[in-house]
Protein backbone atom coordinates (compact mmCIF):
# COMPACT_ATOMS: atom_id res chain seq x y z
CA UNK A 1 -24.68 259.32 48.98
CA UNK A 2 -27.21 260.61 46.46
CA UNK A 3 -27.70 258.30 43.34
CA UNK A 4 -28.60 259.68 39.94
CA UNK A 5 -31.69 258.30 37.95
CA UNK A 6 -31.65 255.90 35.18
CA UNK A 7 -34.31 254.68 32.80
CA UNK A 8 -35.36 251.82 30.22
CA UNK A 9 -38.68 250.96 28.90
CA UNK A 10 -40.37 247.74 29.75
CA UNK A 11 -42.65 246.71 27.21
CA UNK A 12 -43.25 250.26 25.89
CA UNK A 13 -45.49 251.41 28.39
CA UNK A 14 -43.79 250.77 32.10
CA UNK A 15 -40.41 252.50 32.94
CA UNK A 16 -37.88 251.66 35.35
CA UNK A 17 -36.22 254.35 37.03
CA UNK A 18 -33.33 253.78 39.73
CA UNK A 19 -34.38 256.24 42.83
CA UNK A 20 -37.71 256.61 40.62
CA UNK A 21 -38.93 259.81 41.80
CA UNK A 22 -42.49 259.04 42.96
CA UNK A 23 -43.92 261.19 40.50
CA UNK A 24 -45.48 261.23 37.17
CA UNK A 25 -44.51 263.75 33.99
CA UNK A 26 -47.13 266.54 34.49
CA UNK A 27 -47.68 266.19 37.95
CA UNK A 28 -45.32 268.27 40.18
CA UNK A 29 -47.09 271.65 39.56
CA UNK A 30 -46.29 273.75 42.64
CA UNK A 31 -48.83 273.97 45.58
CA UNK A 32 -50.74 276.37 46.41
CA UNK A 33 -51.11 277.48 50.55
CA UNK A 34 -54.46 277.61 51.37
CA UNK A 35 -55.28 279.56 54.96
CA UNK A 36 -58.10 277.65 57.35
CA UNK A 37 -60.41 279.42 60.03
CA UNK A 38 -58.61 281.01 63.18
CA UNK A 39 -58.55 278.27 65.79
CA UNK A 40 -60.99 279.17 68.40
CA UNK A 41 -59.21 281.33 71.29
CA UNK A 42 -56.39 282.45 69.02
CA UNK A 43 -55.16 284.87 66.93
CA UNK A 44 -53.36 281.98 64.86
CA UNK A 45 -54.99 281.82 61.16
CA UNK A 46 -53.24 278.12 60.44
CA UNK A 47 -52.33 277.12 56.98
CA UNK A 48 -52.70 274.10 54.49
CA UNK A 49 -50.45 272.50 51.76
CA UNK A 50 -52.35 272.04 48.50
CA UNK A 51 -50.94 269.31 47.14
CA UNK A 52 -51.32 267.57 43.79
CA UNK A 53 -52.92 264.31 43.39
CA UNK A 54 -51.99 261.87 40.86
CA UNK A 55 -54.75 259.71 39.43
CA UNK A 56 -52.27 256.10 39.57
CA UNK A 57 -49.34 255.31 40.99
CA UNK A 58 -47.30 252.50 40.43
CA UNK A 59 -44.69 249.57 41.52
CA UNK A 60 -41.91 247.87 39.63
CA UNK A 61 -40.05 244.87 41.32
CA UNK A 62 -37.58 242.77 39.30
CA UNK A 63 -36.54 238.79 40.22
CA UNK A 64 -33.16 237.54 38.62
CA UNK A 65 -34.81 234.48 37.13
CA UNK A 66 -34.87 232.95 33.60
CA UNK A 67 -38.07 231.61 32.55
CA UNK A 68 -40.10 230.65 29.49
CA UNK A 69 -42.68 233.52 28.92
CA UNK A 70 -45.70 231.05 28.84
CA UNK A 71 -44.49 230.17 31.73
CA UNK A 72 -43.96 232.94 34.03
CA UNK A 73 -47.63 233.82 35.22
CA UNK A 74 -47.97 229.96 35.90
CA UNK A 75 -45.33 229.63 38.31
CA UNK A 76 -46.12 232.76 39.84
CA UNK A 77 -49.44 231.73 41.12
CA UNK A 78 -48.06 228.36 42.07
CA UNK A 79 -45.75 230.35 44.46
CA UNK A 80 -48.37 232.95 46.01
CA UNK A 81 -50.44 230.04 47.18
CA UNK A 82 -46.94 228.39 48.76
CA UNK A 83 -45.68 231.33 50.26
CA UNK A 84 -47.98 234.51 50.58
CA UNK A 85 -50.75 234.60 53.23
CA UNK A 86 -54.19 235.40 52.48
CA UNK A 87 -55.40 238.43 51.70
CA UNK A 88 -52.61 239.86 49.79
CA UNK A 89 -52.15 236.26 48.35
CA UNK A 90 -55.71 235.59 47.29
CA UNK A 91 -55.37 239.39 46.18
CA UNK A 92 -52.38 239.14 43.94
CA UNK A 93 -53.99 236.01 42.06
CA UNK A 94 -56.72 237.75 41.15
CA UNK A 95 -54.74 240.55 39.61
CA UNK A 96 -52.91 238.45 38.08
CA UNK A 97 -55.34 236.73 36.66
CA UNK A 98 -56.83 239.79 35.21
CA UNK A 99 -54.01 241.44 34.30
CA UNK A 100 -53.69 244.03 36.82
CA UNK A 101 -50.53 242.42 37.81
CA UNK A 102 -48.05 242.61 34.59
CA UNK A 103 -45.57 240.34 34.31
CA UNK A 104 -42.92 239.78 31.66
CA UNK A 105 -39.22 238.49 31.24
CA UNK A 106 -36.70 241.07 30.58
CA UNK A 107 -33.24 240.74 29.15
CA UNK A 108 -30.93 242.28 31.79
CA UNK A 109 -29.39 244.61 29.23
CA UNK A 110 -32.68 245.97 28.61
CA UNK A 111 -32.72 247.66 32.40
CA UNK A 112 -30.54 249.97 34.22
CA UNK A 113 -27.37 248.41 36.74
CA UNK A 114 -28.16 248.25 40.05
CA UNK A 115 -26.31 250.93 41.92
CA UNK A 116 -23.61 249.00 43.89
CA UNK A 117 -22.35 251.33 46.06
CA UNK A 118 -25.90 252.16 47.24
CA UNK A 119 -26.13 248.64 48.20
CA UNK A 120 -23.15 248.42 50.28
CA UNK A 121 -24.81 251.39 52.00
CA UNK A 122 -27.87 249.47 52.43
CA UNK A 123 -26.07 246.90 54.22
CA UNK A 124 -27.55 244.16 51.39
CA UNK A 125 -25.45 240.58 51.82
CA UNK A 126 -22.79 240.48 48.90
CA UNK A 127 -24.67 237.23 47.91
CA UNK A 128 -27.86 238.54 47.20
CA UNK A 129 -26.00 241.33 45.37
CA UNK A 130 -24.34 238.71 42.96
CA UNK A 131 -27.10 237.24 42.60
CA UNK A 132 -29.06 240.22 40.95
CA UNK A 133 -25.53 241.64 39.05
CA UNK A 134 -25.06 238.00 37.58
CA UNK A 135 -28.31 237.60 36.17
CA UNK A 136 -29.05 237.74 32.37
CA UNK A 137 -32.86 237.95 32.27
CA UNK A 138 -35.10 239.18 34.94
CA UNK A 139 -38.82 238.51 35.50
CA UNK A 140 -40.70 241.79 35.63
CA UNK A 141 -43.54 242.21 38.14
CA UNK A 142 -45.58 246.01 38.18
CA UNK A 143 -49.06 247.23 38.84
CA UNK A 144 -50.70 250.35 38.97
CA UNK A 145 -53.10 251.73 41.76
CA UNK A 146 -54.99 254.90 42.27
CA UNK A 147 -53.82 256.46 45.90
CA UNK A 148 -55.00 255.65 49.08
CA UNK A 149 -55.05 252.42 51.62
CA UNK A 150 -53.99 249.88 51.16
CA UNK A 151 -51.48 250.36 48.53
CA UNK A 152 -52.65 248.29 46.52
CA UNK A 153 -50.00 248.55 43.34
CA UNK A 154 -46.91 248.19 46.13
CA UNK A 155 -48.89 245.06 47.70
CA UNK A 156 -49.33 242.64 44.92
CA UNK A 157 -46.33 243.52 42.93
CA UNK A 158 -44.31 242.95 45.65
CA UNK A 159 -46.29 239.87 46.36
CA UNK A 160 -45.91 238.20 42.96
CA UNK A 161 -41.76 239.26 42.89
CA UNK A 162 -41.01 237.87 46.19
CA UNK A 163 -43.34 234.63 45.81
CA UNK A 164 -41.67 233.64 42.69
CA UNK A 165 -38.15 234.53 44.30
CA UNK A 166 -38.73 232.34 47.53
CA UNK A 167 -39.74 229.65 45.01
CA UNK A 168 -36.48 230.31 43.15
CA UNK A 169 -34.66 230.55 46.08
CA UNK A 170 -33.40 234.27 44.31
CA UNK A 171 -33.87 238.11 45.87
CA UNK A 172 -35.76 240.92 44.63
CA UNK A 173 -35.01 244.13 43.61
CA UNK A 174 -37.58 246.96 44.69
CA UNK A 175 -36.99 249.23 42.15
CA UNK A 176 -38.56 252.55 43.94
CA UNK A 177 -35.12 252.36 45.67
CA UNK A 178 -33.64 250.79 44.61
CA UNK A 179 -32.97 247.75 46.77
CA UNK A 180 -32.05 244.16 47.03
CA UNK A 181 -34.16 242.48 49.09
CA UNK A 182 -34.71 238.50 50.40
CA UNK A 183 -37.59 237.24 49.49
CA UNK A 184 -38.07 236.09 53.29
CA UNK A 185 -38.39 239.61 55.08
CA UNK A 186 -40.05 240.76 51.25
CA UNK A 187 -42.91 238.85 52.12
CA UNK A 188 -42.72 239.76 55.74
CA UNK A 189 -43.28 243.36 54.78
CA UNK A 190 -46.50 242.82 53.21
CA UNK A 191 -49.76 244.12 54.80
CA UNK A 192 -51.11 242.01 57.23
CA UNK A 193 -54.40 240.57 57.73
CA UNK A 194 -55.47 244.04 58.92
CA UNK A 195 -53.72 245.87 55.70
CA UNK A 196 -51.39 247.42 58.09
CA UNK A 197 -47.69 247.75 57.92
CA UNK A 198 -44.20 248.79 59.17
CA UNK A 199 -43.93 251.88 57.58
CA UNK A 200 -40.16 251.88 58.51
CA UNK A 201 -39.95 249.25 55.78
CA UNK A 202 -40.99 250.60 52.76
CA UNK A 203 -39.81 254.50 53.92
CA UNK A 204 -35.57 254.44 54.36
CA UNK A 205 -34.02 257.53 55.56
CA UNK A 206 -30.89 258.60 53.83
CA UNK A 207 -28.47 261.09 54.80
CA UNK A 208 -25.38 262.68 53.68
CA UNK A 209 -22.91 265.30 54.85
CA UNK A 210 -22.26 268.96 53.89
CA UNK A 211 -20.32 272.19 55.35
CA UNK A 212 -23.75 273.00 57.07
CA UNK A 213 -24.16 269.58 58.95
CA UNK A 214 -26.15 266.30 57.51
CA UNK A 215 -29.07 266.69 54.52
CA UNK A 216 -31.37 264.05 55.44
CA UNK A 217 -34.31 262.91 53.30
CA UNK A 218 -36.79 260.02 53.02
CA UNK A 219 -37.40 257.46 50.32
CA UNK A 220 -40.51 255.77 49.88
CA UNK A 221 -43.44 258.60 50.69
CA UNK A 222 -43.43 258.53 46.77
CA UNK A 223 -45.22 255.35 46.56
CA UNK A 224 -48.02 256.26 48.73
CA UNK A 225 -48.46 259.83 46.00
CA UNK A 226 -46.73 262.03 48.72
CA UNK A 227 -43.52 264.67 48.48
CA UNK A 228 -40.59 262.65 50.33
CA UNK A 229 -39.76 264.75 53.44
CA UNK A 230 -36.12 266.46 53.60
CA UNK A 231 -34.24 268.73 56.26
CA UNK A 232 -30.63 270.68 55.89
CA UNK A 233 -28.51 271.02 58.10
CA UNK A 234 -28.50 268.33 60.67
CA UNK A 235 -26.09 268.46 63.04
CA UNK A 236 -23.76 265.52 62.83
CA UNK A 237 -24.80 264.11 65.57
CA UNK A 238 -28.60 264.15 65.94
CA UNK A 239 -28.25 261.64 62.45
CA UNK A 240 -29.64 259.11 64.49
CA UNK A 241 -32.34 260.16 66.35
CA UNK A 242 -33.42 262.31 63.37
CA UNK A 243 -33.34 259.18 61.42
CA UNK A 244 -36.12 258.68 63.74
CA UNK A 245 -38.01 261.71 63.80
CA UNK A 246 -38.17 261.44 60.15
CA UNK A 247 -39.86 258.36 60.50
CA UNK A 248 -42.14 259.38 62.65
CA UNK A 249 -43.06 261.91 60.71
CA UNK A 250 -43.61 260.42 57.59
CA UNK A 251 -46.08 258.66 59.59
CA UNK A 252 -48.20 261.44 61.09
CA UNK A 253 -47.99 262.75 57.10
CA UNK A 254 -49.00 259.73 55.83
CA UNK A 255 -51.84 259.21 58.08
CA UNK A 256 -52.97 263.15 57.57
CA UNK A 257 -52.45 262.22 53.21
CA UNK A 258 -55.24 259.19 53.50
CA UNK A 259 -57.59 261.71 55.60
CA UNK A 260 -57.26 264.49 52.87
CA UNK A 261 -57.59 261.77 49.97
CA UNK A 262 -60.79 260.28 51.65
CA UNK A 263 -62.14 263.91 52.08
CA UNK A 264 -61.16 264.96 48.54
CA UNK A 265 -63.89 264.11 46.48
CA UNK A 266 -62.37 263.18 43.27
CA UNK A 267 -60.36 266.70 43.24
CA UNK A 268 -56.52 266.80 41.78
CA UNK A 269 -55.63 268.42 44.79
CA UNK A 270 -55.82 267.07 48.76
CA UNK A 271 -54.87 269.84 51.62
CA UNK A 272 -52.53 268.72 54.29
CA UNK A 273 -51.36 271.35 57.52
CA UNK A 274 -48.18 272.98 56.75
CA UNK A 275 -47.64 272.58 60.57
CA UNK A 276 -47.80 269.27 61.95
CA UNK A 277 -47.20 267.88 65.31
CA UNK A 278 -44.82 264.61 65.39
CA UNK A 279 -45.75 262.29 68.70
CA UNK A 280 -43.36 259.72 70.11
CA UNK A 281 -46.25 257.58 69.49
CA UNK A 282 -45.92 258.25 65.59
CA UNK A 283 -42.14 256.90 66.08
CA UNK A 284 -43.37 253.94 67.67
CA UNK A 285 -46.03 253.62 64.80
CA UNK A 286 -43.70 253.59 62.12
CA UNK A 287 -41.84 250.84 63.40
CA UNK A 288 -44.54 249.09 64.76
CA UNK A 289 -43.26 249.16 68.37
CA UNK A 290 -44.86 250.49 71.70
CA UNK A 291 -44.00 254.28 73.27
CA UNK A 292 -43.35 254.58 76.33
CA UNK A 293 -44.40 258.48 76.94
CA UNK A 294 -45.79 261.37 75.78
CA UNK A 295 -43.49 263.36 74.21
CA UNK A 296 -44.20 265.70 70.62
CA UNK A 297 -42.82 268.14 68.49
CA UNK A 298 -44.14 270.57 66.14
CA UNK A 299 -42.82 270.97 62.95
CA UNK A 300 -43.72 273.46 59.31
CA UNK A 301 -43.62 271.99 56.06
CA UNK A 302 -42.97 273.79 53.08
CA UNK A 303 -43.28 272.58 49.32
CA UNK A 304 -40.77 271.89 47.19
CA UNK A 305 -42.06 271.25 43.71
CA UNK A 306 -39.47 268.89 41.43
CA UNK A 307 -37.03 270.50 39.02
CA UNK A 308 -37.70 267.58 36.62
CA UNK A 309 -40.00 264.89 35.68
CA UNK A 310 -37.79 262.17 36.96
CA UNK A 311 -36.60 264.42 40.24
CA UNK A 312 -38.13 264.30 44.17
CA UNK A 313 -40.66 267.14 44.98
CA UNK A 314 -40.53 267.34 48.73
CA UNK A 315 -41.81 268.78 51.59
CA UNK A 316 -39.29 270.70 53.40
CA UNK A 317 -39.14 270.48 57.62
CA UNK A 318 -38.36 273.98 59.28
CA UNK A 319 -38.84 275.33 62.60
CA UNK A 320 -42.46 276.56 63.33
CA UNK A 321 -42.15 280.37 62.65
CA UNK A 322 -42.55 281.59 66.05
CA UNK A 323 -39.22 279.88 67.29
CA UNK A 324 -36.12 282.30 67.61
CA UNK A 325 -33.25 279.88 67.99
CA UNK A 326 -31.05 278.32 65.29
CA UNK A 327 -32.21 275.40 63.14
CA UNK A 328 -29.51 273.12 65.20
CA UNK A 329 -31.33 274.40 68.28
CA UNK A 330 -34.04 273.47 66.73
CA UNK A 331 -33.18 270.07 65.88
CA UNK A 332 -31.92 269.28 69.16
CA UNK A 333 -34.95 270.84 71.01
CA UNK A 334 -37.12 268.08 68.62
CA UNK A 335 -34.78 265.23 70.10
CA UNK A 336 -35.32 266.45 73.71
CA UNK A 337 -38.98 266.86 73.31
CA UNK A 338 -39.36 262.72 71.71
CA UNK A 339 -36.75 261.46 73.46
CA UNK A 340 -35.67 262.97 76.60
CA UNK A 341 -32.51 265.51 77.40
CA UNK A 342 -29.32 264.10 77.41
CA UNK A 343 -26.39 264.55 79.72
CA UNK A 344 -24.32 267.68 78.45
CA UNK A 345 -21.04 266.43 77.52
CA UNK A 346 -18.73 268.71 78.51
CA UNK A 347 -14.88 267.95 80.16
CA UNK A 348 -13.14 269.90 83.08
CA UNK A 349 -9.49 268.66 82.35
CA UNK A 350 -7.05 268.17 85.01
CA UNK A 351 -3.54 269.56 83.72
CA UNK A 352 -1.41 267.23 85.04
CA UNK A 353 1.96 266.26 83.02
CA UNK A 354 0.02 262.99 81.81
CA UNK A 355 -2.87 264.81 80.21
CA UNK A 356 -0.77 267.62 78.72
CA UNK A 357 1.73 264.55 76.88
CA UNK A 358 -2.08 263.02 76.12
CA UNK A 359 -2.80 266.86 74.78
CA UNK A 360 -0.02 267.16 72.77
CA UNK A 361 -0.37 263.45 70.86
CA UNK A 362 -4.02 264.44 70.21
CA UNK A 363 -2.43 267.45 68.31
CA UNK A 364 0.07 266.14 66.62
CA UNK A 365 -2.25 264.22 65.15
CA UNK A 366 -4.59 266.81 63.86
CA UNK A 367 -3.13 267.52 60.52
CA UNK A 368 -3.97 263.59 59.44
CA UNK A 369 -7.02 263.90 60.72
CA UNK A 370 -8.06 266.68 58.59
CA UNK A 371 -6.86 265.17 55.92
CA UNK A 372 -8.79 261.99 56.59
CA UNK A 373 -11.97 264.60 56.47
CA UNK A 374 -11.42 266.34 53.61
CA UNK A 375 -10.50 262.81 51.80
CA UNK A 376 -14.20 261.15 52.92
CA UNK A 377 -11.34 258.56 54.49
CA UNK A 378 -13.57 257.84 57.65
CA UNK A 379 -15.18 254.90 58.30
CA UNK A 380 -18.93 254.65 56.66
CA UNK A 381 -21.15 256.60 59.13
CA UNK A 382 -18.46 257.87 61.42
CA UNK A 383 -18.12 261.57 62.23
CA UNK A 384 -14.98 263.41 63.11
CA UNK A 385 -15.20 265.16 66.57
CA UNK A 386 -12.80 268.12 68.35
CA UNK A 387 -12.28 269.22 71.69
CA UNK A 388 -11.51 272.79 72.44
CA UNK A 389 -10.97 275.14 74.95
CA UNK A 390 -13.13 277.68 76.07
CA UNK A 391 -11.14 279.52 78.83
CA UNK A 392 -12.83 280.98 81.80
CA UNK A 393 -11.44 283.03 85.08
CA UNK A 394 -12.57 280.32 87.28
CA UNK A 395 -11.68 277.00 84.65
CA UNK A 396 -11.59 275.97 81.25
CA UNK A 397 -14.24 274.31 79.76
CA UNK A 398 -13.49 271.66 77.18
CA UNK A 399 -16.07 270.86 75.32
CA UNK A 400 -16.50 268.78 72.52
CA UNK A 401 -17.62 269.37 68.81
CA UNK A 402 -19.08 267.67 65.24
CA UNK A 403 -16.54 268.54 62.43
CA UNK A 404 -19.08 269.72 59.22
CA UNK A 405 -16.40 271.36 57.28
CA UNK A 406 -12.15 272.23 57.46
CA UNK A 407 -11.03 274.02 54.47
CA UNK A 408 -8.59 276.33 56.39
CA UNK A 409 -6.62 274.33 58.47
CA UNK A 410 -7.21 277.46 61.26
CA UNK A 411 -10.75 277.30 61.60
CA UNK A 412 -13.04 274.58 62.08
CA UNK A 413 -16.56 275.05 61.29
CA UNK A 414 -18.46 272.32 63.81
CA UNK A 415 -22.09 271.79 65.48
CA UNK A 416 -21.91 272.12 69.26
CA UNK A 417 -22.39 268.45 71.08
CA UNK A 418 -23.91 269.83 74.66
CA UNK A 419 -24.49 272.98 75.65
CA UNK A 420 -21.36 274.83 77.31
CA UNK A 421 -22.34 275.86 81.35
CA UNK A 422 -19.97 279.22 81.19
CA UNK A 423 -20.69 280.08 77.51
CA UNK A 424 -24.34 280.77 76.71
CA UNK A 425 -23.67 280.60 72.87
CA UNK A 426 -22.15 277.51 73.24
CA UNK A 427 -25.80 275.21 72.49
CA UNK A 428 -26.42 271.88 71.79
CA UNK A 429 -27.10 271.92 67.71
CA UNK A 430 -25.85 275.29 67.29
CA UNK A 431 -23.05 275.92 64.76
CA UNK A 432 -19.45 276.93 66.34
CA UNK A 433 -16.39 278.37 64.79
CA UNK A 434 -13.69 276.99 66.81
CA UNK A 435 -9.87 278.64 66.82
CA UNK A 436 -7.54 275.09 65.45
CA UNK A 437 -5.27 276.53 68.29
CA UNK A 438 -7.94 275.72 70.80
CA UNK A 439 -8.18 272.32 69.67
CA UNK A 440 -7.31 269.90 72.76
CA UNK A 441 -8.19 266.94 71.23
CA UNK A 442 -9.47 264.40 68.15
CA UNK A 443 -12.18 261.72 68.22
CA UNK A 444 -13.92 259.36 65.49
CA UNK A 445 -17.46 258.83 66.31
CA UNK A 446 -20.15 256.24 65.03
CA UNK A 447 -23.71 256.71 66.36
CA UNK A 448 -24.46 253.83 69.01
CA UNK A 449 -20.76 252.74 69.64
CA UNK A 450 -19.47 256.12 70.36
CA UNK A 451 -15.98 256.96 70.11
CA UNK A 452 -14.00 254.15 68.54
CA UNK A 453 -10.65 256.50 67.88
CA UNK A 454 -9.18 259.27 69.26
CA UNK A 455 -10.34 260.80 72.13
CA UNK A 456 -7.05 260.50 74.29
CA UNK A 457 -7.86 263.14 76.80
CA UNK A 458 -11.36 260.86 77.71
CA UNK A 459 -8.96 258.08 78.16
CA UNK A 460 -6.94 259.67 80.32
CA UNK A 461 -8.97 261.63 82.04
CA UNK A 462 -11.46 258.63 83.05
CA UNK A 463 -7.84 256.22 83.77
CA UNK A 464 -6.90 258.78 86.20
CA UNK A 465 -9.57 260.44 87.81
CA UNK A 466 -8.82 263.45 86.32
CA UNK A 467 -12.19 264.30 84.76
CA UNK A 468 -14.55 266.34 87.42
CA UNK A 469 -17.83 268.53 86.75
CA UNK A 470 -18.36 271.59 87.92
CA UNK A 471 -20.36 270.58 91.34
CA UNK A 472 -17.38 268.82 92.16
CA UNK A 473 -19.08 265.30 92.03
């Protein structure tokens, strides 16, 4: 799901703009790759990013609330002291009581709809929703904030949105998004008495679907003056765990963006690595959990410079230059290294007269199932899945794979699940071009409850026995 941006001015001078781009007019110049020393010991010259710097950034939040404009910065302060902790709370006073916290009631025809349909996707309660798409005047809360830690413009905004909203009993709407958000976890989400934070929640990951596998991008590096991070071609089924990866590594960037700003010196440019190692301790940073090993990844960014004034630049994660495989390799090679191997799922069938009538079901039923792809008729983040054969002189091998694209019903075009063990171009990740007259079987799949229809031949095979691996176990 990619939503288009909107804008309206607010007071003549602030603009709000749905899936605001994290950038300012002017600003997206492209980089420039600057090359550092060769590392001792090596014949490797490595190579920074030269990234633009923008001298303010700032943060819109809106509360569905009608109040009397003399009021407004009154009540707000009333609230911080009831329901923000100390320092943001003492903070956002002050700011407000300078004016470096702007607030202002808006008529709700003066601002652009919230995006429904992104909301469902967010999983936001339909009551909050109503809330915000029932509500004729909003309160308007924004600051601006030069770059660096903490974010400063993001903290107190937030603060004095979500303080007058618990007061109100109303949500929020994060407008960098955009998002509805309770005031309760709002608040929660605020920097801490050591101005740290849970990065995971104020960066989202989104993801969508092409012939070519999943495009997956972040939302939220904007408000910290970075490019959001994107990858192509995701296959299907690392959405998840890349959902993490991305995480982590808009955490490693982050951390590398506040070094370069520090060491800057007042320049319009900071220098970050165009190859960056991602730790399974940068996962567990971003969402403010423990790791439990050791595991890393390297990765090379690229710059993407925005088309647009109100469009994402973003920094572009590719395999470091010196790997051979396919990007899906790739991918799955990342997961591996973070997370640990999995099992490779391949199926030795049994042909008895149960699982060729458990066969021929699963193929009768192929032609809806395409059709259910091609019509986006899945449920929301379930994949479609085929088993095939892959015959062998001593045993087919079944295995299964992701479904990125069916425009001939005769060929699939699909991202391998596991690697095959008599087929060495059969890979985990790697994309597969699989005969429809091979197909065995059909299978819906949603990440963390696995296969919820379809998949008759499992069935069967596990009912009966029927399913061995190659060892014989």
């Amino acid at each position: 799901m990619r939503v288009p941006a909107h804008g309206s001015q607010l007071d003549g001078s602030m603009t709000v703009r749905w899936l605001h781009r994290g950038r300012e007019p002017g600003s997206g110049r492209p980089s420039e790759k600057r090359t550092r020393p060769r590392q001792e010991g090596t014949n490797e010259v490595a190579e920074n990013l030269v990234l633009p710097v923008q001298e303010t950034l700032s943060a819109v939040y809106l509360v569905p609330a009608t109040l009397p404009d003399q009021a407004v910065k009154r009540k707000i302060k009333s609230a911080l002291s009831a329901h923000v902790p100390d320092p943001v709370g003492l903070v956002a006073r002050k700011m407000l009581d300078v004016g470096a916290v702007r607030v202002a009631v808006q008529p709700s025809s003066g601002l652009p709809p919230v995006p429904v349909a992104l909301q469902k996707h967010l999983g936001v309660p339909q009551e909050l929703l109503r809330a915000v798409t029932g509500a004729s005047r909003f309160v308007v809360s924004s600051a601006s904030w030069p770059p660096g830690w903490p974010p400063m413009h993001e903290s107190v905004a937030r603060a004095c949105a979500a303080a007058l909203a618990a007061e109100m009993n109303v949500p929020i709407v994060d407008t960098f998004i955009p998002k509805v958000l309770a005031a309760e976890p709002a608040i929660a989400a605020l920097p801490g008495a050591d101005y740290k934070v849970r990065l995971a929640d104020w960066v989202l990951v989104f993801q969508s679907a092409d012939s070519t596998g999943l495009w997956m991008t972040t939302k939220g590096l904007g408000r910290f003056g970075l490019p959001e991070l994107q990858v192509h071609g995701v296959p299907p089924q690392l959405g998840g765990p890349w959902t993490y990866v991305m995480s982590g590594l808009a955490s490693r960037l982050l951390d590398l963006w506040l070094d370069a700003l520090r060491q800057r010196d007042g320049a319009a440019f900071a220098e970050v690595p165009a190859e960056v190692e991602v730790s399974e301790a940068d996962v567990a940073s971003a969402y403010a959990t423990t790791g439990h090993g050791d595991g890393h990844a390297r990765v090379r960014l690229t710059f993407d410079p925005a088309a647009g004034d109100h469009e994402d630049s973003f920094l572009t994660v590719q395999p470091p230059d010196e790997y051979r495989g396919s990007a899906g390799e790739y991918m799955s090679d990342v997961c591996a290294a973070l997370f640990g191997s999995s099992e490779p799922d391949v199926r030795y069938l049994a042909r008895t007269e149960a699982m060729d009538q458990a066969i021929r079901a699963a193929t009768e039923g192929l032609p809806a199932a395409r059709e259910r792809f091609l019509m986006g008729d899945l449920p929301p983040q379930a994949r479609l899945m085929v088993k095939y054969e892959i015959p062998a002189d001593d045993g087919s091998e079944y295995p299964w794979a992701y479904v990125t694209s069916w425009k001939s019903p005769e060929k699939v075009l699909g991202s391998s699940a596991g690697d095959a063990l008599r087929d060495p171009v059969v890979r985990a990740g790697r994309p597969v071009v699989i005969d429809t007259a091979t197909i065995v079987d059909w299978a819906v799949w949603i990440d963390g409850q696995g296969i919820i229809e379809g998949g008759g031949t499992n069935s069967m095979a596990i009912r009966d026995g029927a399913e061995k691996c190659p060892d014989g176990e």
